[in-house]
PDB file of N, CA and C in Angstrom:
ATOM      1  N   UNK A   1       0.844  -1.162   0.000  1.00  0.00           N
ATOM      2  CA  UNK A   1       0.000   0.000   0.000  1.00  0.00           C
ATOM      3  C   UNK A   1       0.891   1.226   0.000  1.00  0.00           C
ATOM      4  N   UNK A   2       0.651   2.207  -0.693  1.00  0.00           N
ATOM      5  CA  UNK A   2       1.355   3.347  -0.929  1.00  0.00           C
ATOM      6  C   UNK A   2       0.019   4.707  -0.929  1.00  0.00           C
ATOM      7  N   UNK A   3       0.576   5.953   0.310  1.00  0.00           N
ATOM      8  CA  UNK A   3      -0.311   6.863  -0.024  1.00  0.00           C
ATOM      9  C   UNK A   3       0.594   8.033  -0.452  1.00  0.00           C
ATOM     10  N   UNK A   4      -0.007   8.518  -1.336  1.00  0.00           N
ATOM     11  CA  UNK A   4       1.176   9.714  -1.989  1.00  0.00           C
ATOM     12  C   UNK A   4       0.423  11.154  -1.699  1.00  0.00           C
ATOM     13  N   UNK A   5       0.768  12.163  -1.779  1.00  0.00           N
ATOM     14  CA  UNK A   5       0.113  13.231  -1.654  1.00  0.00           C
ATOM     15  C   UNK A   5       0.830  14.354  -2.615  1.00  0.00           C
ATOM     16  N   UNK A   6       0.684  14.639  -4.277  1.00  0.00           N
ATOM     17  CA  UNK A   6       1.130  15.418  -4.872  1.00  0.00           C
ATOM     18  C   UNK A   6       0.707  16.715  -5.234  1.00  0.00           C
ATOM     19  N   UNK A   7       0.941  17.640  -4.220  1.00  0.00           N
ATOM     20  CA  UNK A   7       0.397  19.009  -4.243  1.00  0.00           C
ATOM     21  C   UNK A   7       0.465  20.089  -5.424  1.00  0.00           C
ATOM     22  N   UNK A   8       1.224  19.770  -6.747  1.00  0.00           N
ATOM     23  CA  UNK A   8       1.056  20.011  -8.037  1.00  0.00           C
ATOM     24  C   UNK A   8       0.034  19.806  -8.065  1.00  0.00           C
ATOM     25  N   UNK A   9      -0.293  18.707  -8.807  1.00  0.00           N
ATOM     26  CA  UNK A   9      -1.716  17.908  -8.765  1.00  0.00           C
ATOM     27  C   UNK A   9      -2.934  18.716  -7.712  1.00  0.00           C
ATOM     28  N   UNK A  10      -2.644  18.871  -6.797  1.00  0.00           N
ATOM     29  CA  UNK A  10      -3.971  18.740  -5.712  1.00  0.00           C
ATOM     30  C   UNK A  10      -4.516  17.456  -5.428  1.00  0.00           C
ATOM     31  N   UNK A  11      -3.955  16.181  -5.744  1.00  0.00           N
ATOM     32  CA  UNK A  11      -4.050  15.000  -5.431  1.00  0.00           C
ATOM     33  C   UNK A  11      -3.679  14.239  -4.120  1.00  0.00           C
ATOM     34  N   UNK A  12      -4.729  13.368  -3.366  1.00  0.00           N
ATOM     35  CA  UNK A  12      -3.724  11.901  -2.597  1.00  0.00           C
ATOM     36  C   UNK A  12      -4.049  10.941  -3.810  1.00  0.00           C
ATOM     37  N   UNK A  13      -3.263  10.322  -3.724  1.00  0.00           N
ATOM     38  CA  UNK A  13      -3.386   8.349  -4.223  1.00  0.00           C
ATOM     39  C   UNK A  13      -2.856   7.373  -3.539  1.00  0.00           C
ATOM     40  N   UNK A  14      -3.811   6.831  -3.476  1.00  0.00           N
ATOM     41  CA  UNK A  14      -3.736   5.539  -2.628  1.00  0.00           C
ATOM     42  C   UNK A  14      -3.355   4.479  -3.589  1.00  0.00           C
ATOM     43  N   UNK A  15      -2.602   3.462  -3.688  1.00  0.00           N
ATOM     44  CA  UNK A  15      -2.171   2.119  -4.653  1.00  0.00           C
ATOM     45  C   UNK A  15      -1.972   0.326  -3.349  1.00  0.00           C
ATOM     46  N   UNK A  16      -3.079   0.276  -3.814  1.00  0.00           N
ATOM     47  CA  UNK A  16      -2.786  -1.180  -3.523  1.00  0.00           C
ATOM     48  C   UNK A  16      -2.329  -2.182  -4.386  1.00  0.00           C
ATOM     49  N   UNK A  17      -1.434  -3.474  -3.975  1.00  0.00           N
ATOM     50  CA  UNK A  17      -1.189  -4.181  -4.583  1.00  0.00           C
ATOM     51  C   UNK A  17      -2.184  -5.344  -4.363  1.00  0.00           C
ATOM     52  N   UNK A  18      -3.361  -6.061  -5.471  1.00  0.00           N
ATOM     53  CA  UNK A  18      -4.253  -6.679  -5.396  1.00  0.00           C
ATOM     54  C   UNK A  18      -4.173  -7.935  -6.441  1.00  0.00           C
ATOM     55  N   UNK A  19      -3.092  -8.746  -6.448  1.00  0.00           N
ATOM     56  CA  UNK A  19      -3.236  -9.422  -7.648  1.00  0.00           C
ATOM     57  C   UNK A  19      -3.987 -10.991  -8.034  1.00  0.00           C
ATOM     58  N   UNK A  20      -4.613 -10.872  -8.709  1.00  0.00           N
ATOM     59  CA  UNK A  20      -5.815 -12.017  -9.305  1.00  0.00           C
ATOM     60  C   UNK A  20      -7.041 -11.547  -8.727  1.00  0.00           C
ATOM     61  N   UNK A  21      -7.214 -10.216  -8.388  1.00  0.00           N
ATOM     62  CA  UNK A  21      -8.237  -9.446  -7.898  1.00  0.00           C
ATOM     63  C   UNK A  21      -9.454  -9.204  -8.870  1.00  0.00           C
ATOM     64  N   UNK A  22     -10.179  -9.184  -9.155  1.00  0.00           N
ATOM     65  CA  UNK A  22     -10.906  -8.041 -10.020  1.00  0.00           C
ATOM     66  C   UNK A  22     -11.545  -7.121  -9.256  1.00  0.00           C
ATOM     67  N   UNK A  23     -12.307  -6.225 -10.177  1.00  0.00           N
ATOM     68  CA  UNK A  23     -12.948  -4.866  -9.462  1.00  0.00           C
ATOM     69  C   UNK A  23     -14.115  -5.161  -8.795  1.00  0.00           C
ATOM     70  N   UNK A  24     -14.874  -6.733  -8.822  1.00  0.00           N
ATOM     71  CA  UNK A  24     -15.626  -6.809  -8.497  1.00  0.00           C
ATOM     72  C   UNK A  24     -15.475  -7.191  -6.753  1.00  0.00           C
ATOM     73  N   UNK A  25     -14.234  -8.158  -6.721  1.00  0.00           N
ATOM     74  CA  UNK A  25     -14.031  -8.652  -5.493  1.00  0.00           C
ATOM     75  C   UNK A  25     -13.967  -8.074  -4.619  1.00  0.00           C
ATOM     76  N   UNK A  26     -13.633  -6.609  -4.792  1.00  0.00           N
ATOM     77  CA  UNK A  26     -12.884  -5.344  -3.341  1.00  0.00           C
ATOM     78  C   UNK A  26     -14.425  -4.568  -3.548  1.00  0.00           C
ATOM     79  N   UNK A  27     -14.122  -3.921  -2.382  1.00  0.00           N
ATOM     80  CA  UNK A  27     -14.770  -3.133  -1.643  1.00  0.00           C
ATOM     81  C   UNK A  27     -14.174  -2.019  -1.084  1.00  0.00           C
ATOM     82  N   UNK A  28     -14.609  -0.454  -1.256  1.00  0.00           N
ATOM     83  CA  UNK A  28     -14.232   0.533  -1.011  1.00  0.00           C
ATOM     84  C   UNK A  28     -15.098   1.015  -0.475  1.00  0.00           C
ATOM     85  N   UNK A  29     -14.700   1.493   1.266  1.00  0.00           N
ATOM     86  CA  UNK A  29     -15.460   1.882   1.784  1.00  0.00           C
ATOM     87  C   UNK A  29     -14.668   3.615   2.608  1.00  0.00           C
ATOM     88  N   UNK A  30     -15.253   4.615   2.825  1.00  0.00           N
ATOM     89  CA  UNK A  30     -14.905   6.313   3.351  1.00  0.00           C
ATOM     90  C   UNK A  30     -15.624   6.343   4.544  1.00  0.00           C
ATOM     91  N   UNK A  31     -15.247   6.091   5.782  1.00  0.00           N
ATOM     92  CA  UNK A  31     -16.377   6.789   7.023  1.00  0.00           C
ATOM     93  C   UNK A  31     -15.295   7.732   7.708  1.00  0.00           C
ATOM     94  N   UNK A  32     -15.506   8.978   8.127  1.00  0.00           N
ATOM     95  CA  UNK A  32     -14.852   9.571   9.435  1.00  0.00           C
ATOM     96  C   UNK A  32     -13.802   9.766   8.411  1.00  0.00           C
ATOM     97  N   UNK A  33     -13.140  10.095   7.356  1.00  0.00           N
ATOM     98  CA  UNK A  33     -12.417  10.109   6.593  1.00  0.00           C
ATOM     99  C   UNK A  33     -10.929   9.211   7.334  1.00  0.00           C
ATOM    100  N   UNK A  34     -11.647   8.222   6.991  1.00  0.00           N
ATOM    101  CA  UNK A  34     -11.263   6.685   6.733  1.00  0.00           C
ATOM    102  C   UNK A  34     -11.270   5.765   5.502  1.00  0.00           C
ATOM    103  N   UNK A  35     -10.385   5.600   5.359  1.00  0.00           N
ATOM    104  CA  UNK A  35     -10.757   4.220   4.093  1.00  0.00           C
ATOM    105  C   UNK A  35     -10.210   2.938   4.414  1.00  0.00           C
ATOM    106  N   UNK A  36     -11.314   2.374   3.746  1.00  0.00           N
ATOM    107  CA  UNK A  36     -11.307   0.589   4.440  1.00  0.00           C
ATOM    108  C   UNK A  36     -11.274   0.133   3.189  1.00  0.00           C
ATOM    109  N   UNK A  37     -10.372  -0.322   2.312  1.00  0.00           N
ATOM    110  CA  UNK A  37     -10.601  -1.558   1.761  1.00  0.00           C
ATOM    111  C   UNK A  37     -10.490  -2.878   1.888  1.00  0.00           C
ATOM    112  N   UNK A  38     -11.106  -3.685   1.203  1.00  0.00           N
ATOM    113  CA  UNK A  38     -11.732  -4.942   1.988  1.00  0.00           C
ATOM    114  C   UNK A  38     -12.111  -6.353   0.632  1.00  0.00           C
ATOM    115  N   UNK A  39     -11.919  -7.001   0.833  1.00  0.00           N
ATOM    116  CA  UNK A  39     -12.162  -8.159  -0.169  1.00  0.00           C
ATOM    117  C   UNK A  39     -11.605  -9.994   0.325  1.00  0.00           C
ATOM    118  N   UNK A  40     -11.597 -10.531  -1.253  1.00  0.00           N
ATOM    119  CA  UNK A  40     -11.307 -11.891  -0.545  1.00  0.00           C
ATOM    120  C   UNK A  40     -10.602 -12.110  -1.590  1.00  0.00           C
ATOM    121  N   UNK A  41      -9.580 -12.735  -1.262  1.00  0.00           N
ATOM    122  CA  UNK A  41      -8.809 -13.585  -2.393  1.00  0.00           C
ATOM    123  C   UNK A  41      -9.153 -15.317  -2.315  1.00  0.00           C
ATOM    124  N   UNK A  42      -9.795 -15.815  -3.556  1.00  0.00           N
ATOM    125  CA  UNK A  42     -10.390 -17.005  -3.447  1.00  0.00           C
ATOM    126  C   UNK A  42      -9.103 -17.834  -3.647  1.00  0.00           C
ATOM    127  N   UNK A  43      -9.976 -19.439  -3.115  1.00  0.00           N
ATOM    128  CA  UNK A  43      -8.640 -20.401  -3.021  1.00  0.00           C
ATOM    129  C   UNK A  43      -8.841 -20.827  -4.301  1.00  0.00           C
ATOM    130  N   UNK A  44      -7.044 -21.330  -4.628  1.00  0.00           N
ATOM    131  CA  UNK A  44      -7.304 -21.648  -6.372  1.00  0.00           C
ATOM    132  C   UNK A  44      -7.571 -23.100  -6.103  1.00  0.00           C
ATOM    133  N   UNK A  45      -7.706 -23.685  -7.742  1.00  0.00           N
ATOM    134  CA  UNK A  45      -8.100 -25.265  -7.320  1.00  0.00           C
ATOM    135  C   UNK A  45      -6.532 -25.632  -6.751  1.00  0.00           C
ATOM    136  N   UNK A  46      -6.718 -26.921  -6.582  1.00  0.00           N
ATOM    137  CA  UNK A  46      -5.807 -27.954  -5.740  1.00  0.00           C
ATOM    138  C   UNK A  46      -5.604 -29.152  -6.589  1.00  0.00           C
ATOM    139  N   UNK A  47      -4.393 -29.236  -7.020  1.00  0.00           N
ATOM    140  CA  UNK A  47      -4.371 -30.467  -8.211  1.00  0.00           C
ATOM    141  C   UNK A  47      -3.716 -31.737  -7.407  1.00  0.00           C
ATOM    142  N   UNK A  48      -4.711 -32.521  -6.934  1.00  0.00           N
ATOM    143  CA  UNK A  48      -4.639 -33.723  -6.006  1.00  0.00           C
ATOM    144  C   UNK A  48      -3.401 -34.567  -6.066  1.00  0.00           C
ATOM    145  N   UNK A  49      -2.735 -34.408  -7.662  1.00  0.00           N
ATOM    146  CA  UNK A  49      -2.019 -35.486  -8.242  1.00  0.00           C
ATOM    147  C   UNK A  49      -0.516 -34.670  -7.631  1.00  0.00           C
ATOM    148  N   UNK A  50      -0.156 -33.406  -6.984  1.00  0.00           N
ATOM    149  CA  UNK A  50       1.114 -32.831  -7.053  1.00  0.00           C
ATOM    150  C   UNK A  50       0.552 -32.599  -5.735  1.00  0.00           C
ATOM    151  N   UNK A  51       2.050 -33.126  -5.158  1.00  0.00           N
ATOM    152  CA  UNK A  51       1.848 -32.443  -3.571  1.00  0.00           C
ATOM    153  C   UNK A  51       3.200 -31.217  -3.311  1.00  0.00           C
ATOM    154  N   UNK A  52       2.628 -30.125  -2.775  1.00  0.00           N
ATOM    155  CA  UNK A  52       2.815 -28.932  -2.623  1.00  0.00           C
ATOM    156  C   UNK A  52       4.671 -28.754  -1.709  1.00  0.00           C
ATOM    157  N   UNK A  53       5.344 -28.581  -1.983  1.00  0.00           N
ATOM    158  CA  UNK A  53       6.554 -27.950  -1.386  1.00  0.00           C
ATOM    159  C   UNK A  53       6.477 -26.781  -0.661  1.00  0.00           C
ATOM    160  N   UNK A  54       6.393 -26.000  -1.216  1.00  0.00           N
ATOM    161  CA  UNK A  54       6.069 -24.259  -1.135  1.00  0.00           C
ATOM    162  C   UNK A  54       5.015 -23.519  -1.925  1.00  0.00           C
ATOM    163  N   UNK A  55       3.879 -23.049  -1.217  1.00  0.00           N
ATOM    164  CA  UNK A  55       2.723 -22.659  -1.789  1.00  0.00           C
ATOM    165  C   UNK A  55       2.484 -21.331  -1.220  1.00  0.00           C
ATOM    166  N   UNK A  56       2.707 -20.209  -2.210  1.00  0.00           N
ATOM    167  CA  UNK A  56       2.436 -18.726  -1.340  1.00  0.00           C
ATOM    168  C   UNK A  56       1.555 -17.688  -2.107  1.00  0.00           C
ATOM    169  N   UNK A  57       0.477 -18.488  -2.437  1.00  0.00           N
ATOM    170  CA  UNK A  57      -0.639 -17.611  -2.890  1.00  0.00           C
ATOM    171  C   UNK A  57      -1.413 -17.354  -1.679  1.00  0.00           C
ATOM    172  N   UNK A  58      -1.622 -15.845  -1.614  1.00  0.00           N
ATOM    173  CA  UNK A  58      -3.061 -15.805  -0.747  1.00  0.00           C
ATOM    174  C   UNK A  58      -4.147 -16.358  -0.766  1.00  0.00           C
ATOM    175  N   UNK A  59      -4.711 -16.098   0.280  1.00  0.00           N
ATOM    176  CA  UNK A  59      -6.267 -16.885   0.254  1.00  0.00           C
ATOM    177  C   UNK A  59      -7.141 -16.266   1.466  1.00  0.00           C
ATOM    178  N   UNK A  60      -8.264 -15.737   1.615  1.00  0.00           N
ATOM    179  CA  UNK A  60      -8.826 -15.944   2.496  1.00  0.00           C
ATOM    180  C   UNK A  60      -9.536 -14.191   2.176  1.00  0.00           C
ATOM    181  N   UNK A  61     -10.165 -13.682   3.638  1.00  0.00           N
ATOM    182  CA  UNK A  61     -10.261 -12.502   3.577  1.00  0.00           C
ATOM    183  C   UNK A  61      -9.327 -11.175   3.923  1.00  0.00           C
ATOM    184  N   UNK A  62      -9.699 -10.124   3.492  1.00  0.00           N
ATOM    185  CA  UNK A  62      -8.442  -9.053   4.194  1.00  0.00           C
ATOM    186  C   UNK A  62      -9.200  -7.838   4.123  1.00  0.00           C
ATOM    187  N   UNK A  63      -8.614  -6.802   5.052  1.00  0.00           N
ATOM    188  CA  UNK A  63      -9.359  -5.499   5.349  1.00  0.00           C
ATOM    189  C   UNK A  63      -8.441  -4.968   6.040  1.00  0.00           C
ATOM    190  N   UNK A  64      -7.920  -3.925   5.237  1.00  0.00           N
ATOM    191  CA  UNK A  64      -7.277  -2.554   5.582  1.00  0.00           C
ATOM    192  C   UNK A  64      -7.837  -0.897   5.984  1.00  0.00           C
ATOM    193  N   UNK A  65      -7.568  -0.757   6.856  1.00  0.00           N
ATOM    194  CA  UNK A  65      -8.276   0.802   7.153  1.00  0.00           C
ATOM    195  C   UNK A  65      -7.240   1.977   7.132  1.00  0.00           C
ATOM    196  N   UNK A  66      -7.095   2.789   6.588  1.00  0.00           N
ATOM    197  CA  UNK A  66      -6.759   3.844   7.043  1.00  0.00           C
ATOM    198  C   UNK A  66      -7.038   5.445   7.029  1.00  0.00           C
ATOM    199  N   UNK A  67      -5.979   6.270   7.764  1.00  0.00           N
ATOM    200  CA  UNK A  67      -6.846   7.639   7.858  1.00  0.00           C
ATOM    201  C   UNK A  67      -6.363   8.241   6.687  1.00  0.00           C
ATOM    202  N   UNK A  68      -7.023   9.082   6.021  1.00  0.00           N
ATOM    203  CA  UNK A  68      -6.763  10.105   5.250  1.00  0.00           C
ATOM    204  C   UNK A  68      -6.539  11.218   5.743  1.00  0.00           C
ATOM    205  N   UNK A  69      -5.874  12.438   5.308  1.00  0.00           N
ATOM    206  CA  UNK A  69      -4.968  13.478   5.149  1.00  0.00           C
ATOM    207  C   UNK A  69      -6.100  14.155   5.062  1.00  0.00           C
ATOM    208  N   UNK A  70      -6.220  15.554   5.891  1.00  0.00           N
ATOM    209  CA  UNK A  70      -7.083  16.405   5.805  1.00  0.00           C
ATOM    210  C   UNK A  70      -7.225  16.889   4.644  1.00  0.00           C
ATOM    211  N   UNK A  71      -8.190  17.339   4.505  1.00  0.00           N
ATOM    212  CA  UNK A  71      -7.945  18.326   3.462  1.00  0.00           C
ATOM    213  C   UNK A  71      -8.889  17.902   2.100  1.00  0.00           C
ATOM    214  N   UNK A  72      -8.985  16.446   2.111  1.00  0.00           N
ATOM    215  CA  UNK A  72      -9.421  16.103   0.090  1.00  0.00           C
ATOM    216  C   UNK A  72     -11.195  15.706   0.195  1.00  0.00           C
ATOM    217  N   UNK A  73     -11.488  15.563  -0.787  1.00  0.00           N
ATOM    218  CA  UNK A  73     -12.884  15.958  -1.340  1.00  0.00           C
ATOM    219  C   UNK A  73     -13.604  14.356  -1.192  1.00  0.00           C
ATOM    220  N   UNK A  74     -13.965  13.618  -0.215  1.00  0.00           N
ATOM    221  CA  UNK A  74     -14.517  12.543  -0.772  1.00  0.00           C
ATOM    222  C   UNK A  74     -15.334  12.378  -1.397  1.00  0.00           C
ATOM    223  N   UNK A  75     -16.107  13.050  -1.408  1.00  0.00           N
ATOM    224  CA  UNK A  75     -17.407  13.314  -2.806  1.00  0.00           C
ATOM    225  C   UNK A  75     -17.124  12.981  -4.399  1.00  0.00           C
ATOM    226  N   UNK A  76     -15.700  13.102  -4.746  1.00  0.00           N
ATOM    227  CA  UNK A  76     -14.957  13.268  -5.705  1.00  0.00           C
ATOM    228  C   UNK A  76     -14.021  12.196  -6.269  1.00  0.00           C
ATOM    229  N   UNK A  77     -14.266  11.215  -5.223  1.00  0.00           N
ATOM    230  CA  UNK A  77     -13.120  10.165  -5.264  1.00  0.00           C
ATOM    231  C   UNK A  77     -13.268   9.338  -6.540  1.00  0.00           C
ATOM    232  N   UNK A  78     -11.978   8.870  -7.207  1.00  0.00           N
ATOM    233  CA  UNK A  78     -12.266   8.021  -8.592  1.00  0.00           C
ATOM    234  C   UNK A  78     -11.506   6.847  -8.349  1.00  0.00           C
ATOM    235  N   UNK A  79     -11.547   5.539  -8.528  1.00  0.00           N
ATOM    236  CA  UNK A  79     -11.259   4.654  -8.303  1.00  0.00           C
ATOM    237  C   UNK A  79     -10.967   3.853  -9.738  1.00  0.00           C
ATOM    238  N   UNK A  80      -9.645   2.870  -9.958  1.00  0.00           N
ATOM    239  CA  UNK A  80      -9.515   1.969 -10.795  1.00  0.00           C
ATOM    240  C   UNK A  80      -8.862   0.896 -10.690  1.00  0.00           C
ATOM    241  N   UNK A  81      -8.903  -0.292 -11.040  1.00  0.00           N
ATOM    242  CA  UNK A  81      -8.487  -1.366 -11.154  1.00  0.00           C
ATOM    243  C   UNK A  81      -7.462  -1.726 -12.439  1.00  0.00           C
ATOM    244  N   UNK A  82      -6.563  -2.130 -12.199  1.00  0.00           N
ATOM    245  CA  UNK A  82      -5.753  -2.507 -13.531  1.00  0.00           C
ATOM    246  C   UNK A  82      -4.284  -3.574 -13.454  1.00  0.00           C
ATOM    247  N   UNK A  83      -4.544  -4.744 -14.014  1.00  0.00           N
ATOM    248  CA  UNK A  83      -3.114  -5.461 -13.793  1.00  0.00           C
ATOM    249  C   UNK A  83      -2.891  -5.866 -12.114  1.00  0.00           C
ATOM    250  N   UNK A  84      -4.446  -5.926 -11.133  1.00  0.00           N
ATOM    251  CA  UNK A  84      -3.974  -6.506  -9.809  1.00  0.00           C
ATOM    252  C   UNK A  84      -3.490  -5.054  -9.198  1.00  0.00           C
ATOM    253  N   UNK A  85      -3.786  -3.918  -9.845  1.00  0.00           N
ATOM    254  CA  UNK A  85      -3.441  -2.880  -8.539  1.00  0.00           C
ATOM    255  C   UNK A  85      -4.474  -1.620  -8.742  1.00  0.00           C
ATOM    256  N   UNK A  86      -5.055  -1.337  -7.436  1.00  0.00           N
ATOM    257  CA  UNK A  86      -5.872  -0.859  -7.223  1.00  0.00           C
ATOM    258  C   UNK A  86      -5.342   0.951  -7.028  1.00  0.00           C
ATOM    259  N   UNK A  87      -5.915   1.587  -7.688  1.00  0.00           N
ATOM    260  CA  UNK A  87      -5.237   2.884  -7.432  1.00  0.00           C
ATOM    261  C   UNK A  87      -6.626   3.497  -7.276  1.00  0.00           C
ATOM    262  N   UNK A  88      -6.411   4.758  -5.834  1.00  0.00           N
ATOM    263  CA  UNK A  88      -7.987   5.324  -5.275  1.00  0.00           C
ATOM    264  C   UNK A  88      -7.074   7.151  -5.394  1.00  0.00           C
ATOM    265  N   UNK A  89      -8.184   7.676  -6.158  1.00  0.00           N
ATOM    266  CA  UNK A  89      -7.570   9.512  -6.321  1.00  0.00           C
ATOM    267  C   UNK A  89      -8.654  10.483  -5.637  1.00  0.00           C
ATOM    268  N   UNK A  90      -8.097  11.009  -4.975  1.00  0.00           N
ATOM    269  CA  UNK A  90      -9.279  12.162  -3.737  1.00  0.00           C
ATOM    270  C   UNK A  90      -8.625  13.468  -4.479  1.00  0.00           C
ATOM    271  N   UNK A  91      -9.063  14.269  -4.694  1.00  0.00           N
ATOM    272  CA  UNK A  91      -8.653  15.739  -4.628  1.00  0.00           C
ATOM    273  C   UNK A  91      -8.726  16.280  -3.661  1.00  0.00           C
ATOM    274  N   UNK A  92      -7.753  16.985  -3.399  1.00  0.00           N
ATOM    275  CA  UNK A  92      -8.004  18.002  -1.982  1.00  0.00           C
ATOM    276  C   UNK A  92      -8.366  19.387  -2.216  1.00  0.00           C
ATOM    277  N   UNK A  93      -8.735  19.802  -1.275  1.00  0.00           N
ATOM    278  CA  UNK A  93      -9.443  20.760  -1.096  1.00  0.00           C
ATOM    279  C   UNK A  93      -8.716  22.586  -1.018  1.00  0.00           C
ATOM    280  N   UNK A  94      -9.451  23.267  -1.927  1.00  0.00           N
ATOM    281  CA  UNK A  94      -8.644  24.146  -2.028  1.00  0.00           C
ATOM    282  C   UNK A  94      -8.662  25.252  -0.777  1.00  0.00           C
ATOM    283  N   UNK A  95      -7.692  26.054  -0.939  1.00  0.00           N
ATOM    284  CA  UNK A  95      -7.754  26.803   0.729  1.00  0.00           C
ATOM    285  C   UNK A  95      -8.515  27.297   1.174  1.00  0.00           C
ATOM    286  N   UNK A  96      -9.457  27.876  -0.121  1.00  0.00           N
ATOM    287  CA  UNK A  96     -10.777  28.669   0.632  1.00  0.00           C
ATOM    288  C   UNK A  96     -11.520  27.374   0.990  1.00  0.00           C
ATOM    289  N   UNK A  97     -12.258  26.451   0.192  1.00  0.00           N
ATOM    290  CA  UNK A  97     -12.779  25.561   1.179  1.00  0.00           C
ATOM    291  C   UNK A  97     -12.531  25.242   2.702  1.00  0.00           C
ATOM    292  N   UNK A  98     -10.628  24.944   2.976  1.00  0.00           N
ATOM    293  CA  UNK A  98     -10.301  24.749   4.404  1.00  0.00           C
ATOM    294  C   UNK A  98     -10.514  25.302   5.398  1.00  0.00           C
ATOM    295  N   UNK A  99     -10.827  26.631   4.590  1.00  0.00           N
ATOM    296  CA  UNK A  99     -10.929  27.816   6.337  1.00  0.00           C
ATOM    297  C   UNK A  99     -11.650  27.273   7.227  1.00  0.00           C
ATOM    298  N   UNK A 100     -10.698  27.795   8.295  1.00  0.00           N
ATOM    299  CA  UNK A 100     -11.111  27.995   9.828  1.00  0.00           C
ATOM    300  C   UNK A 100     -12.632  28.860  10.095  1.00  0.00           C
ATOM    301  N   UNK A 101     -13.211  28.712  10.437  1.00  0.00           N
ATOM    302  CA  UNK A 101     -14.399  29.158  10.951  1.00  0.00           C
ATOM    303  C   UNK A 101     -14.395  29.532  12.388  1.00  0.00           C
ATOM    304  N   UNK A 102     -14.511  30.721  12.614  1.00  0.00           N
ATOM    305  CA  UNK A 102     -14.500  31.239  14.046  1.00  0.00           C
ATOM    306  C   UNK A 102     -16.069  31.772  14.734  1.00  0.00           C
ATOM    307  N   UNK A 103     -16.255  31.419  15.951  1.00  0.00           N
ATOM    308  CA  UNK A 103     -17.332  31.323  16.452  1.00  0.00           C
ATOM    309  C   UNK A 103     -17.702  32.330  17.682  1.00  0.00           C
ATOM    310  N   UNK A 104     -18.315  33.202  17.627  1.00  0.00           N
ATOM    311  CA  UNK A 104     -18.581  34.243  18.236  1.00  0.00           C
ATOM    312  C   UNK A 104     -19.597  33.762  19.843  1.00  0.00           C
ATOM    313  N   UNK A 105     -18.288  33.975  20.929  1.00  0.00           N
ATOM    314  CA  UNK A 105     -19.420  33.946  22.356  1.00  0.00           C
ATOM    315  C   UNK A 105     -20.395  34.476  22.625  1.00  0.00           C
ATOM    316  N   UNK A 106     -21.215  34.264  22.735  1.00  0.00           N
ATOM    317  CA  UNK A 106     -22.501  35.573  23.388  1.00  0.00           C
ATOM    318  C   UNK A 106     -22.477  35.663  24.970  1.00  0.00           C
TER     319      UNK A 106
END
């Protein structure tokens, strides 16, 4: 997993490495500006006739959470799949959006 933050751009990207994945298997989920992705890597068949030495395909379920970087637009988020790696793009938010808001005592 790699999160980048390229302020040229106004971009984060997130890149997972997901391979024999498709787009259907994962799950992308934003709460509390959080991201959880989440999926299963299925078991492959088992060829009865060869018994196994070293076998290091995944298998099973997995779920990653993490926080995001103030600042970016989840409303906006674009997501793609390609070649087993998952790449997630937020824009962030420009400065006037960020302002501070100050709140008057009575």
């Amino acid at each position: 997993m790699n999160l980048c933050e390229d302020n040229e751009a106004d971009t984060v990207t997130v890149t997972f490495e997901l391979p024999g994945l498709k787009s259907e298997d994962v799950s992308i989920e934003i709460h509390q500006n959080r991201l959880t992705i989440s999926g299963e890597f299925k078991e492959m068949e088992t060829r009865e006739e060869s018994t196994y030495v070293v076998r290091e395909r995944r298998q099973g379920k997995f779920r990653r959470t993490l926080q995001l970087p103030t600042g970016v637009k989840h409303e906006d988020v674009k997501a793609e799949m390609e070649n087993g790696v998952l790449t997630i793009k937020f824009p962030k938010l420009t400065e006037e959006q960020q302002q501070t808001l100050r709140v008057t005592i009575s």
